[in-house]
PDB file of N, CA and C in Angstrom:
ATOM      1  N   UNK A   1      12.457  28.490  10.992  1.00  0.00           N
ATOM      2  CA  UNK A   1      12.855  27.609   9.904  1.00  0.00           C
ATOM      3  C   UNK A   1      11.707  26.658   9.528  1.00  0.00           C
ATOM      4  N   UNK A   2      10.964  26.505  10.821  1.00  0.00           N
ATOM      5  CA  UNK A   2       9.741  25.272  10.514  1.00  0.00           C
ATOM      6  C   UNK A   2       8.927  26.273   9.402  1.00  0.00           C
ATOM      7  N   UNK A   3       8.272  27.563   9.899  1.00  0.00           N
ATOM      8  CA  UNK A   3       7.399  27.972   9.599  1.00  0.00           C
ATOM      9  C   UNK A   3       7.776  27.955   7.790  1.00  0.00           C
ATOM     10  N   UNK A   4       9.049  28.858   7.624  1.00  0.00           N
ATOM     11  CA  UNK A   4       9.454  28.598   6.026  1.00  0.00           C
ATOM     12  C   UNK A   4       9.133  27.348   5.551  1.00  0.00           C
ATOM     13  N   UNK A   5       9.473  25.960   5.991  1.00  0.00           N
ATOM     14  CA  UNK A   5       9.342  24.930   5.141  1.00  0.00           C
ATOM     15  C   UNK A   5       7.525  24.843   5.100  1.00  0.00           C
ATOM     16  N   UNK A   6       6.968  24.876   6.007  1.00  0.00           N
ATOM     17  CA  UNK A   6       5.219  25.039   5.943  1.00  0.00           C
ATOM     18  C   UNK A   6       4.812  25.761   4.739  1.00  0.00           C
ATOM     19  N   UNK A   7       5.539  26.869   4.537  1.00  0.00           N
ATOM     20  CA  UNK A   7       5.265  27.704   4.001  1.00  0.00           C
ATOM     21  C   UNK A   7       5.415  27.286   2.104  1.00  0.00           C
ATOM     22  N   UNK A   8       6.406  26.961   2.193  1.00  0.00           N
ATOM     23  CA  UNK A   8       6.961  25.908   1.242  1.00  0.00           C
ATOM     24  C   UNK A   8       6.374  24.894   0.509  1.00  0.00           C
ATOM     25  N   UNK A   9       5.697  23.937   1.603  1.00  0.00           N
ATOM     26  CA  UNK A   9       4.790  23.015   1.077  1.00  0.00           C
ATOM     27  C   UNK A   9       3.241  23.725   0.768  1.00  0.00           C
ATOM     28  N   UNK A  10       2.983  24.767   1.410  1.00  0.00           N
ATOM     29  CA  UNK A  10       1.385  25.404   0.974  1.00  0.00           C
ATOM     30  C   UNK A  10       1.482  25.736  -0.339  1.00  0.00           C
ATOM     31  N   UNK A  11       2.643  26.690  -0.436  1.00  0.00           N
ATOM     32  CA  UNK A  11       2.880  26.848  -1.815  1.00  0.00           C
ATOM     33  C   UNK A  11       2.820  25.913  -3.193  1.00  0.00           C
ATOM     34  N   UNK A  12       3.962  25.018  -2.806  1.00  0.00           N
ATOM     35  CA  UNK A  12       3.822  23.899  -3.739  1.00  0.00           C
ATOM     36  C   UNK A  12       2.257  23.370  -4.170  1.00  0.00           C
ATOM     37  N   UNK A  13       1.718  22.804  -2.984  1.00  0.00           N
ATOM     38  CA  UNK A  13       0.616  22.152  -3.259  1.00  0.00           C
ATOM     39  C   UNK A  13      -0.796  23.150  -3.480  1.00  0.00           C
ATOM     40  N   UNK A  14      -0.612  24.281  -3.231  1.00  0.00           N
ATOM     41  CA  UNK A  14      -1.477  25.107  -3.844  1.00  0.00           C
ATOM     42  C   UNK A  14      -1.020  25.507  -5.763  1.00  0.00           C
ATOM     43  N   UNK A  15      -0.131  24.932  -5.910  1.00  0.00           N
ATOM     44  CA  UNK A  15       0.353  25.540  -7.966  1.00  0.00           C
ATOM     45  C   UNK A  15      -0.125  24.148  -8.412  1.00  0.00           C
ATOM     46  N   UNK A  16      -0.068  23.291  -6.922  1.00  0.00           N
ATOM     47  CA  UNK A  16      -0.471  22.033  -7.960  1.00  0.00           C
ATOM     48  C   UNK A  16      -2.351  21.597  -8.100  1.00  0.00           C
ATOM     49  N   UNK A  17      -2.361  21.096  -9.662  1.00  0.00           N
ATOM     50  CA  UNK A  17      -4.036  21.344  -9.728  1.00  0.00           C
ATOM     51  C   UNK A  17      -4.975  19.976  -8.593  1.00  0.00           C
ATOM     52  N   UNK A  18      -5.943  20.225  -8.315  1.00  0.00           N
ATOM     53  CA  UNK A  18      -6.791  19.111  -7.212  1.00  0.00           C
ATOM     54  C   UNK A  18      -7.049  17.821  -7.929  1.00  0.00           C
ATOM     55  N   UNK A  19      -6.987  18.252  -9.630  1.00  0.00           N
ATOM     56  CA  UNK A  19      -7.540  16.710 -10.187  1.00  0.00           C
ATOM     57  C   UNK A  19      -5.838  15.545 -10.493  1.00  0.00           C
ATOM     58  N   UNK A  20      -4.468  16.249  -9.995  1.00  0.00           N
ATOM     59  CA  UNK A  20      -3.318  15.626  -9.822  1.00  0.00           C
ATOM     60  C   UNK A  20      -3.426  15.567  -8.782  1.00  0.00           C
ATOM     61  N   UNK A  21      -3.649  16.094  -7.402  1.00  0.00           N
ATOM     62  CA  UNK A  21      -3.473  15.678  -6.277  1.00  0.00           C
ATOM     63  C   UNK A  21      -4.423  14.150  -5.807  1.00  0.00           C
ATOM     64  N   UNK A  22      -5.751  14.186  -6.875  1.00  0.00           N
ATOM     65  CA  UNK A  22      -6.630  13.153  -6.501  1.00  0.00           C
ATOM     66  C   UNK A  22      -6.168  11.750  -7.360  1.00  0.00           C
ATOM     67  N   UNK A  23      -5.283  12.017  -8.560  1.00  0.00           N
ATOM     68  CA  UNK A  23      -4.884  10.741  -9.376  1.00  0.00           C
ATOM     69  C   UNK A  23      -3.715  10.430  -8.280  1.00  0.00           C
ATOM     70  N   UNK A  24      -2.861  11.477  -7.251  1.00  0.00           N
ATOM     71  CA  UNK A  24      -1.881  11.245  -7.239  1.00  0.00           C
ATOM     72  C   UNK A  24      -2.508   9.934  -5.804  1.00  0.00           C
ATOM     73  N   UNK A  25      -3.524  10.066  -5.073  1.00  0.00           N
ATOM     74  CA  UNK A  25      -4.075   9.862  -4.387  1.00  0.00           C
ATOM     75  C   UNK A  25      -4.630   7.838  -4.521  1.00  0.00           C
ATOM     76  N   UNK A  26      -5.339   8.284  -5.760  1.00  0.00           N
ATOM     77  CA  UNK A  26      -5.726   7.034  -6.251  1.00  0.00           C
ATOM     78  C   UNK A  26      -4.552   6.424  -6.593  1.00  0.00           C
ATOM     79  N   UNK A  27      -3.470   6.459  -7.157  1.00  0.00           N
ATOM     80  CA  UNK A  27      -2.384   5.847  -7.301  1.00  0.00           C
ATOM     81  C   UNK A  27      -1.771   4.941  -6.370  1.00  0.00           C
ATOM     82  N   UNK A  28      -1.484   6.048  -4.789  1.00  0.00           N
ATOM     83  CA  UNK A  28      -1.115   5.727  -3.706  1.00  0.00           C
ATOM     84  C   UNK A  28      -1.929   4.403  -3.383  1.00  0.00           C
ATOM     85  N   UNK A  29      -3.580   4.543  -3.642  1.00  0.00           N
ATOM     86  CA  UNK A  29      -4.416   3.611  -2.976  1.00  0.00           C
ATOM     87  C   UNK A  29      -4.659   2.037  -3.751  1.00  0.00           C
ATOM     88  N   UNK A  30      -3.911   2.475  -5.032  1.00  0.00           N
ATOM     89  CA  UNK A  30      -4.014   1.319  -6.112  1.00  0.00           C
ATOM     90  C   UNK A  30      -2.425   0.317  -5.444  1.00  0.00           C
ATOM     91  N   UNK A  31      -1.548   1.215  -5.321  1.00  0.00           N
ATOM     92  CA  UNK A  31      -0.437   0.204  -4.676  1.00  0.00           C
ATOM     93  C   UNK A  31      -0.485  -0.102  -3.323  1.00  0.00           C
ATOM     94  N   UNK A  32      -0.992   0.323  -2.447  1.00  0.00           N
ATOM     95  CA  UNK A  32      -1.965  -0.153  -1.033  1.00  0.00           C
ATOM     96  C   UNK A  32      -2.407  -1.446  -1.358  1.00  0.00           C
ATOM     97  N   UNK A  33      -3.370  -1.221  -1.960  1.00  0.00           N
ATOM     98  CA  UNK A  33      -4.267  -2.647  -2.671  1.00  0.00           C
ATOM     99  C   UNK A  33      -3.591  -3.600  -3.333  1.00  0.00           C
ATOM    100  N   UNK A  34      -2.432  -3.487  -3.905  1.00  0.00           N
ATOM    101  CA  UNK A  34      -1.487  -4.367  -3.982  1.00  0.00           C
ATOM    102  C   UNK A  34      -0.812  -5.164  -3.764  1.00  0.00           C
ATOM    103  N   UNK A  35      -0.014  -4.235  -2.231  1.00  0.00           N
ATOM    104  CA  UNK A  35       0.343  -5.133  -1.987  1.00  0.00           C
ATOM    105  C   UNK A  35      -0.308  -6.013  -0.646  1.00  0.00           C
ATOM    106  N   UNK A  36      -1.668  -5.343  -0.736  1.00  0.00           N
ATOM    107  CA  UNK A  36      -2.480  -5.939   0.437  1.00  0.00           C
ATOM    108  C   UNK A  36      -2.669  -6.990  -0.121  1.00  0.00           C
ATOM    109  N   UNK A  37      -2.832  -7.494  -1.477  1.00  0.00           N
ATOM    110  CA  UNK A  37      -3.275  -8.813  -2.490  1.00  0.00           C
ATOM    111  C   UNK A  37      -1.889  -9.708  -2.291  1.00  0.00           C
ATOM    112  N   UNK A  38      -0.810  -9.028  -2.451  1.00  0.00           N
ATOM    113  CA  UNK A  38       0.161  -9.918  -2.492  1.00  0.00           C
ATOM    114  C   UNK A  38       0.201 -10.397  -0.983  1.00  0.00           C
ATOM    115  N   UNK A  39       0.158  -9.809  -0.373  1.00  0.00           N
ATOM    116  CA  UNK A  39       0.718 -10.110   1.286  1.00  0.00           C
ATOM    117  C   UNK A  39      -1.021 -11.510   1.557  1.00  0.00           C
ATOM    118  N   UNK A  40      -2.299 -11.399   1.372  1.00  0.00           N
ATOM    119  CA  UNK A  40      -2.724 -12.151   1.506  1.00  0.00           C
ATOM    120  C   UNK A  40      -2.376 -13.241   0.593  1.00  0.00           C
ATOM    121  N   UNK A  41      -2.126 -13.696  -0.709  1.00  0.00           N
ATOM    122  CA  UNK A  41      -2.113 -14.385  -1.508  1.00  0.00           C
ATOM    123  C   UNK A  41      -0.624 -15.189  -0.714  1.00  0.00           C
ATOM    124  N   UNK A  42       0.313 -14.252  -0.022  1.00  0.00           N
ATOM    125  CA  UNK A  42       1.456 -15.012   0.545  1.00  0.00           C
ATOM    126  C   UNK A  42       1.053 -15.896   1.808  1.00  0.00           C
ATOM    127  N   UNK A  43       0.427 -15.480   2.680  1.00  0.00           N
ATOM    128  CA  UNK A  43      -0.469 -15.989   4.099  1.00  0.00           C
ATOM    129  C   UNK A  43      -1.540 -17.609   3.431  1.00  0.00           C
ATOM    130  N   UNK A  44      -2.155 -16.965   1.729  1.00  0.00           N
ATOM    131  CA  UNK A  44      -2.575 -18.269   1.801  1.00  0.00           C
ATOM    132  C   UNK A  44      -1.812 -19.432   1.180  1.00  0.00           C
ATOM    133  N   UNK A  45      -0.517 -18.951   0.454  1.00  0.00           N
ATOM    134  CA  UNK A  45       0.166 -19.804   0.364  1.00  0.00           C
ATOM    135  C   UNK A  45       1.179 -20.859   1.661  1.00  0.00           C
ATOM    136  N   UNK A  46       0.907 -20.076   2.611  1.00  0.00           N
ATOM    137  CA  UNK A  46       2.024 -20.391   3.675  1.00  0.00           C
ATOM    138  C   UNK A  46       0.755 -21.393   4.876  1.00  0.00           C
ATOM    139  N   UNK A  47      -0.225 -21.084   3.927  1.00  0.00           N
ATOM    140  CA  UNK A  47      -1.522 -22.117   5.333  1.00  0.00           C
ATOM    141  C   UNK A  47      -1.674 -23.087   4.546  1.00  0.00           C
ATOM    142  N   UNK A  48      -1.910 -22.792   2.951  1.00  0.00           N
ATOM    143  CA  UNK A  48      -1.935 -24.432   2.182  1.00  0.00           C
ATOM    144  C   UNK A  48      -0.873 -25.226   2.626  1.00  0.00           C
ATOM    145  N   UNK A  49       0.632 -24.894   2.758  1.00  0.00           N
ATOM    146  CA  UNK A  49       2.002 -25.243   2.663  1.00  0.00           C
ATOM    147  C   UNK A  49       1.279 -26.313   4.217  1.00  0.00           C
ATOM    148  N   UNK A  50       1.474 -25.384   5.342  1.00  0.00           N
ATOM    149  CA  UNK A  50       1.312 -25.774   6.412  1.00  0.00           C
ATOM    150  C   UNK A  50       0.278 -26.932   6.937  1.00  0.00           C
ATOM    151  N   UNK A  51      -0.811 -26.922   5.911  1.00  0.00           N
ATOM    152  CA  UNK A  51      -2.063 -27.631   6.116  1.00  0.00           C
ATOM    153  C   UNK A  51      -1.509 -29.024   5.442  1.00  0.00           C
ATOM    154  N   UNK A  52      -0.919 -29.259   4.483  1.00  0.00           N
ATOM    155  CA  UNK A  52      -0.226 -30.282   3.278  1.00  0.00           C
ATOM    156  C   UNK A  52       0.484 -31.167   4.304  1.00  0.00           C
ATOM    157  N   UNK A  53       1.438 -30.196   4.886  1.00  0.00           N
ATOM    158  CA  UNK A  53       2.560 -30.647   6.063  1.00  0.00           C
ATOM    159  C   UNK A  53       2.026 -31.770   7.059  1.00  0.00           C
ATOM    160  N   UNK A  54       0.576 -30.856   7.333  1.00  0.00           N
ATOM    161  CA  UNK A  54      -0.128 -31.576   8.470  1.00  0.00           C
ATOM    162  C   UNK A  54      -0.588 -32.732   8.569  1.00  0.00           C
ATOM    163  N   UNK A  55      -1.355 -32.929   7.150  1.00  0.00           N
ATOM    164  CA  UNK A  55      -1.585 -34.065   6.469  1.00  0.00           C
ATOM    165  C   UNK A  55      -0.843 -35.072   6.309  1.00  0.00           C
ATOM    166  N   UNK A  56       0.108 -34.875   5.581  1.00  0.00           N
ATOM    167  CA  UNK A  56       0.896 -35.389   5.555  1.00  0.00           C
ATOM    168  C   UNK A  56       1.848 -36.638   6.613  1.00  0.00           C
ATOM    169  N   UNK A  57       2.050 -35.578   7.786  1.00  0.00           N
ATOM    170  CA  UNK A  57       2.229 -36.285   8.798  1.00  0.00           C
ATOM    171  C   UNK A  57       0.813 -36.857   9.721  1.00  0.00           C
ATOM    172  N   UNK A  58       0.120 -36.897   9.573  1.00  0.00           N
ATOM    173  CA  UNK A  58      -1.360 -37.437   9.875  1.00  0.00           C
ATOM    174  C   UNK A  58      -1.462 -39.315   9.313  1.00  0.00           C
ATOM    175  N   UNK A  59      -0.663 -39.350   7.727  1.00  0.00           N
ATOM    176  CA  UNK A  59      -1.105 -40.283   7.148  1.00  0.00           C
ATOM    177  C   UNK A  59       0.483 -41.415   7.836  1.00  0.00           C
TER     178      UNK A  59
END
């Protein structure tokens, strides 16, 4: 049953052309980069927050 589904996906991705498999690729790597931007942009919102706090209680 494994071997059929193997078999399955060679197929598929052999009808499909290399210059869709490489947009499909870059796509993947454009929303990677995404949300790698969002997830830092959240970390530096949460150290300003924290740093303000600090201050704050400092004064």
């Amino acid at each position: 049953m494994a071997a059929l589904g193997q078999c399955f996906c060679i197929r598929i991705l052999e009808s499909i052309d290399p210059i869709t498999i490489i947009l499909l690729l870059q796509v993947l790597g454009l929303i990677y980069v995404a949300f790698a931007f969002r997830r830092i942009a959240r970390n530096q919102t949460e150290l300003a927050q924290y740093l303000k706090n600090k201050l704050d209680k400092q004064k």
